[in-house]
Protein backbone atom coordinates (compact mmCIF):
# COMPACT_ATOMS: atom_id res chain seq x y z
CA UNK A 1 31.43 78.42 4.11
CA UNK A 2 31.76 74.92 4.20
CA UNK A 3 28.78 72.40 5.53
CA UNK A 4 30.13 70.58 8.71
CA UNK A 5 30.43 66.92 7.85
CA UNK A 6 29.80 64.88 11.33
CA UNK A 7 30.78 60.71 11.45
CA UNK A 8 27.93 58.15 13.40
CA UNK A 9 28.19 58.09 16.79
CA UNK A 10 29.00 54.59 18.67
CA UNK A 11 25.88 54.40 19.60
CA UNK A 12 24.63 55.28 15.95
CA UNK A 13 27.00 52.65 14.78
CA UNK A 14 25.55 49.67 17.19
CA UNK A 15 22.07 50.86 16.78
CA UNK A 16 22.73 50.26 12.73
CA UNK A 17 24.62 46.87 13.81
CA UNK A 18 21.69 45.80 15.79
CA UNK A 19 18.83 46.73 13.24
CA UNK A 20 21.16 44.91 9.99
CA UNK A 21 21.40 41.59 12.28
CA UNK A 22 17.42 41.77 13.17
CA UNK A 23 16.63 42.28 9.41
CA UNK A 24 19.51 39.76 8.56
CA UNK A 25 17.23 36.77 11.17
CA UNK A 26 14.16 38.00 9.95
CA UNK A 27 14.87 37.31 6.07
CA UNK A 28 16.86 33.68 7.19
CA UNK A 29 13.88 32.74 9.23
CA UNK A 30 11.22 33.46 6.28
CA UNK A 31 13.34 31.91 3.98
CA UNK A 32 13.84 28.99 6.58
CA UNK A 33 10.06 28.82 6.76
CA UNK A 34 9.26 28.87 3.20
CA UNK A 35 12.04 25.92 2.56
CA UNK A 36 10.21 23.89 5.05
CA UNK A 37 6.87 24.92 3.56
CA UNK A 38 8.04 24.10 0.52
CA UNK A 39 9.36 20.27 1.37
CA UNK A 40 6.00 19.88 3.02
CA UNK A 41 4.53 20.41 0.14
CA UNK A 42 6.76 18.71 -1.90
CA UNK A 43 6.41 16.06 0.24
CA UNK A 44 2.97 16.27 0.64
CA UNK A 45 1.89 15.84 -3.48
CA UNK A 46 4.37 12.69 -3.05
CA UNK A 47 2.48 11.01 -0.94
CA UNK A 48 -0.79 12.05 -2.81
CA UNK A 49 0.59 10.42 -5.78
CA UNK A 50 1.81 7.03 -3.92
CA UNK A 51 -1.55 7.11 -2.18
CA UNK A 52 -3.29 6.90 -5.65
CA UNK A 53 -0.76 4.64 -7.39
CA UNK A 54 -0.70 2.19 -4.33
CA UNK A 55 -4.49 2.44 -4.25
CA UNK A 56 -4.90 2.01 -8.13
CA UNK A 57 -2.25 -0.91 -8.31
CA UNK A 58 -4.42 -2.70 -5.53
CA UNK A 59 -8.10 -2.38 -7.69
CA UNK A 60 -6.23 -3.50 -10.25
CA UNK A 61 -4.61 -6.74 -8.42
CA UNK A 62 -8.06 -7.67 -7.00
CA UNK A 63 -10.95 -6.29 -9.80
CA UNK A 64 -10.07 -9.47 -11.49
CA UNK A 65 -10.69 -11.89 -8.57
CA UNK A 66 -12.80 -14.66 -8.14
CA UNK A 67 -13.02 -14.72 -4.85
CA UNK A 68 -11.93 -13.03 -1.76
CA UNK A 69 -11.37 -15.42 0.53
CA UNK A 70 -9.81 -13.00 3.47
CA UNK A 71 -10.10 -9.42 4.38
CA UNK A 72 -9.12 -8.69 8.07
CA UNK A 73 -7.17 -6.34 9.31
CA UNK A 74 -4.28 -5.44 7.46
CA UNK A 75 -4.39 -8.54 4.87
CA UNK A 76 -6.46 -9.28 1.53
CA UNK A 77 -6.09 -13.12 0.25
CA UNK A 78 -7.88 -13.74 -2.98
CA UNK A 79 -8.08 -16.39 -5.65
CA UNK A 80 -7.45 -13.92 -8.53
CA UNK A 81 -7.42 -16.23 -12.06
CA UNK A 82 -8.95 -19.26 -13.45
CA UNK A 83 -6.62 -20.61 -15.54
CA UNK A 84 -5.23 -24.28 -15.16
CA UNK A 85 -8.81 -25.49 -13.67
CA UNK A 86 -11.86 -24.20 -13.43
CA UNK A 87 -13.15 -26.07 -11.07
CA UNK A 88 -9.99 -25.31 -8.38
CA UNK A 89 -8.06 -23.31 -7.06
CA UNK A 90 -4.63 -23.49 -7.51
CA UNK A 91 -1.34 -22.71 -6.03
CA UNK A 92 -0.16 -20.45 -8.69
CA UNK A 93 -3.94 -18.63 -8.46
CA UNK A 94 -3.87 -16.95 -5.39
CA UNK A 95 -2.44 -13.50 -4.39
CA UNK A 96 -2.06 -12.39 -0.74
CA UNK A 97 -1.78 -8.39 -0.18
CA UNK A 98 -0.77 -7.24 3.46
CA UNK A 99 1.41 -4.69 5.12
CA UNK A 100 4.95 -5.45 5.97
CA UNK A 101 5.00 -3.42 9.38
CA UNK A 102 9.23 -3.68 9.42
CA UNK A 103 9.58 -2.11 6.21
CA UNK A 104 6.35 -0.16 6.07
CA UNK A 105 5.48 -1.57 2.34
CA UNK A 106 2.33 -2.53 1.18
CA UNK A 107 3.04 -5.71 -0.85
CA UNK A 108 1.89 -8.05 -2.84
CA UNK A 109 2.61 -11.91 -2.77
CA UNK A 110 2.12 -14.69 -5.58
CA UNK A 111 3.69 -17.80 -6.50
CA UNK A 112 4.64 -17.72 -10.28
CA UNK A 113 6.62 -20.15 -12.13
CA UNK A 114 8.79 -19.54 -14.83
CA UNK A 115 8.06 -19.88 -18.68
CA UNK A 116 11.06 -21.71 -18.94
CA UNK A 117 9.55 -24.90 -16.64
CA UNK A 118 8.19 -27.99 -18.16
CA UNK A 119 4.66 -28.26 -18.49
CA UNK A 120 4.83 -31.58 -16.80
CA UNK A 121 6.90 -30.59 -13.82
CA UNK A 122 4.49 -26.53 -13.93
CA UNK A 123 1.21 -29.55 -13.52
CA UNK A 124 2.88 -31.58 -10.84
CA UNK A 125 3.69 -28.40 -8.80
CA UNK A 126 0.66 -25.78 -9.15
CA UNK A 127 -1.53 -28.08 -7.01
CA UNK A 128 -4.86 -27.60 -5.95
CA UNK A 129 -5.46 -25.89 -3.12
CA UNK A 130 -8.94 -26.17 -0.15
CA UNK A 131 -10.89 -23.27 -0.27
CA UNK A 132 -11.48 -23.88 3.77
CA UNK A 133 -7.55 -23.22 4.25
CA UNK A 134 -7.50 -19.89 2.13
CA UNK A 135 -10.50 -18.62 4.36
CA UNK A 136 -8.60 -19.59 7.72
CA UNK A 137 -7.39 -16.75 10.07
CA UNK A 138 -3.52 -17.97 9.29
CA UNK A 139 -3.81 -17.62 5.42
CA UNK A 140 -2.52 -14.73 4.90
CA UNK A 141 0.20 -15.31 6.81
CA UNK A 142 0.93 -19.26 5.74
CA UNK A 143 4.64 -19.01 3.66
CA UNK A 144 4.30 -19.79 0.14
CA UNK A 145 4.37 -23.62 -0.50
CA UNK A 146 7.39 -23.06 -2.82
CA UNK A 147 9.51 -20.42 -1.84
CA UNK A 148 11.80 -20.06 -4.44
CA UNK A 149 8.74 -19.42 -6.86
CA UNK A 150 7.50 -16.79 -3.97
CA UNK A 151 7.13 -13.65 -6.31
CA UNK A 152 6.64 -9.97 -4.39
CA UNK A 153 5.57 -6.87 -5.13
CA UNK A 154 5.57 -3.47 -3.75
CA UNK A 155 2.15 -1.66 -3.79
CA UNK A 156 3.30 1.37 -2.02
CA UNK A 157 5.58 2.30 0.60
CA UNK A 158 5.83 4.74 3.75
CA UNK A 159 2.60 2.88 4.76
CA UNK A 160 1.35 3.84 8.22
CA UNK A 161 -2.02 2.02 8.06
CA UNK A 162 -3.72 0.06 5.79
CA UNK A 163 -7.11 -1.29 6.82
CA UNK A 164 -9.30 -3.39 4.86
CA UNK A 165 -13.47 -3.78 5.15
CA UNK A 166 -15.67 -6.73 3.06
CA UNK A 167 -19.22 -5.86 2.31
CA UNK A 168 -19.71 -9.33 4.02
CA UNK A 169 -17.95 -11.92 5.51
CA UNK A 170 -15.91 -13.36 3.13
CA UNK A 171 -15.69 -15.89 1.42
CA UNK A 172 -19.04 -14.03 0.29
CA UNK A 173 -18.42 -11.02 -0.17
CA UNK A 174 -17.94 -9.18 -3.75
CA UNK A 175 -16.85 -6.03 -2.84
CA UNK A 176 -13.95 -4.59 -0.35
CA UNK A 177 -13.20 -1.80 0.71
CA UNK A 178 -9.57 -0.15 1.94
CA UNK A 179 -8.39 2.83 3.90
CA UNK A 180 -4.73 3.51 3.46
CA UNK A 181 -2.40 5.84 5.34
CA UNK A 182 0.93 6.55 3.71
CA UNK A 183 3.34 9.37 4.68
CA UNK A 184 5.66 10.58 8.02
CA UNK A 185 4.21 10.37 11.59
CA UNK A 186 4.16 14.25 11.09
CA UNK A 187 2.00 14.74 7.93
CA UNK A 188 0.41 11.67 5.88
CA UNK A 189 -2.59 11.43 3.31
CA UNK A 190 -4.90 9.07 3.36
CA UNK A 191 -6.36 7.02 0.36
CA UNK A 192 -9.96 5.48 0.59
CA UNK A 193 -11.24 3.25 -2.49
CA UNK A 194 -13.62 0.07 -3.08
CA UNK A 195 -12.92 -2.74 -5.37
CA UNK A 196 -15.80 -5.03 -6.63
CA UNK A 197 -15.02 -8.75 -8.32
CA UNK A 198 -15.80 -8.26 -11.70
CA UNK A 199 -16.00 -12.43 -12.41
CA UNK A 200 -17.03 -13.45 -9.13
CA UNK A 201 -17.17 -17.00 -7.85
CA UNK A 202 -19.36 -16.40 -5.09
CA UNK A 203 -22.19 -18.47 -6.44
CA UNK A 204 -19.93 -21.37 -6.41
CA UNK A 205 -18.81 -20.96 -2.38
CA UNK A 206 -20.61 -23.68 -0.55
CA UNK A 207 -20.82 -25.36 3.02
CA UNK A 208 -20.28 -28.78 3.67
CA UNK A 209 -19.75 -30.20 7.25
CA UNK A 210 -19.28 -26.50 8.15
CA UNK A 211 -16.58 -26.17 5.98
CA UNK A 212 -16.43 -23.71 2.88
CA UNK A 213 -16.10 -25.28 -0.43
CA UNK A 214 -16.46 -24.61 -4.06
CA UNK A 215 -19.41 -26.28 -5.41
């Protein structure tokens, strides 16, 4: 005798539909969710890595310094060499790191001239310049003196904050520290470090007629 062979009902049918298209969301939503997880994390290590970079550049731009003449706020200015007088500070000597809020880069700023100039013309141009204008609250914002010599670097970007803290006021101080925020308003990692001046001038900042000078 032969075995009755029966077909799915309608109902059997939609039932199946209905549990394929809730096992069908299920997988697309934990795939969904592991892509994201995934570019987070990607994402994440990224800005780890700039974080580091950006905070490893910056030691390395300032360890050097002679003097910090600003930290406030967002800005660092520093006379960073000793090169064409020891007894000044010159144009071509000081580097000015700050936060571009428009772009949200962390640069830095320095007026080099080219090998190719004359030594004469390099002299005439690199001028001295007061140590009581590099410690003024404009400073670090003041344009270069020669712009088409205005040299830039980028430290790091996707910068959210950057925040910087002397051990003392400065001119004094020989050590800052820096808190910097880099990532997306939805995730970021933040960097903390310390730079002290390894050849610090500090011993040379002076006061005359309330004004800071280098002795």
């Amino acid at each position: 005798m032969r075995g009755f062979r029966r077909g799915l009902t309608l109902a059997e049918l939609v039932l199946a539909m209905a549990i394929t298209a809730v096992i069908g969301l299920a997988v697309t939503g934990v795939t969904a969710a592991m892509s994201n997880i995934n570019e987070r994390a990607e994402d994440y290590y990224e800005y780890l890595q700039s974080g580091r970079v950006a905070a490893s550049r910056l030691e390395e731009a300032l360890r050097s310094a002679r003097l910090i003449t600003v930290a406030s706020g967002s800005s660092i200015v520093a006379w960073t060499s000793n090169e064409t007088d020891k007894t000044k500070i010159n144009v071509s000597e000081v580097t000015k790191v700050y936060l571009d809020t428009d772009t949200r880069q962390l640069m830095q700023r320095t007026t080099v001239f080219p090998d190719s100039m004359e030594p004469s013309t390099k002299t005439a141009l690199d001028t001295s310049v007061a140590l009581a204008d590099l410690v003024s609250a404009n400073a670090a914002d003041d344009a270069p003196p020669y712009v088409q010599y205005d040299v830039t670097r980028v430290l790091a970007r996707n910068v959210q904050e950057f925040q910087v803290y002397p051990d003392v006021p400065t001119p004094l101080t020989q050590t800052v520290k820096f808190r910097l925020v880099i990532g997306s308003y939805a995730q970021t990692v933040t960097q903390y470090g310390a730079v002290t001046l390894r050849a610090s001038k500090v011993s040379r900042v002076g006061v005359s007629g309330g004004t800071y000078v280098l002795d």
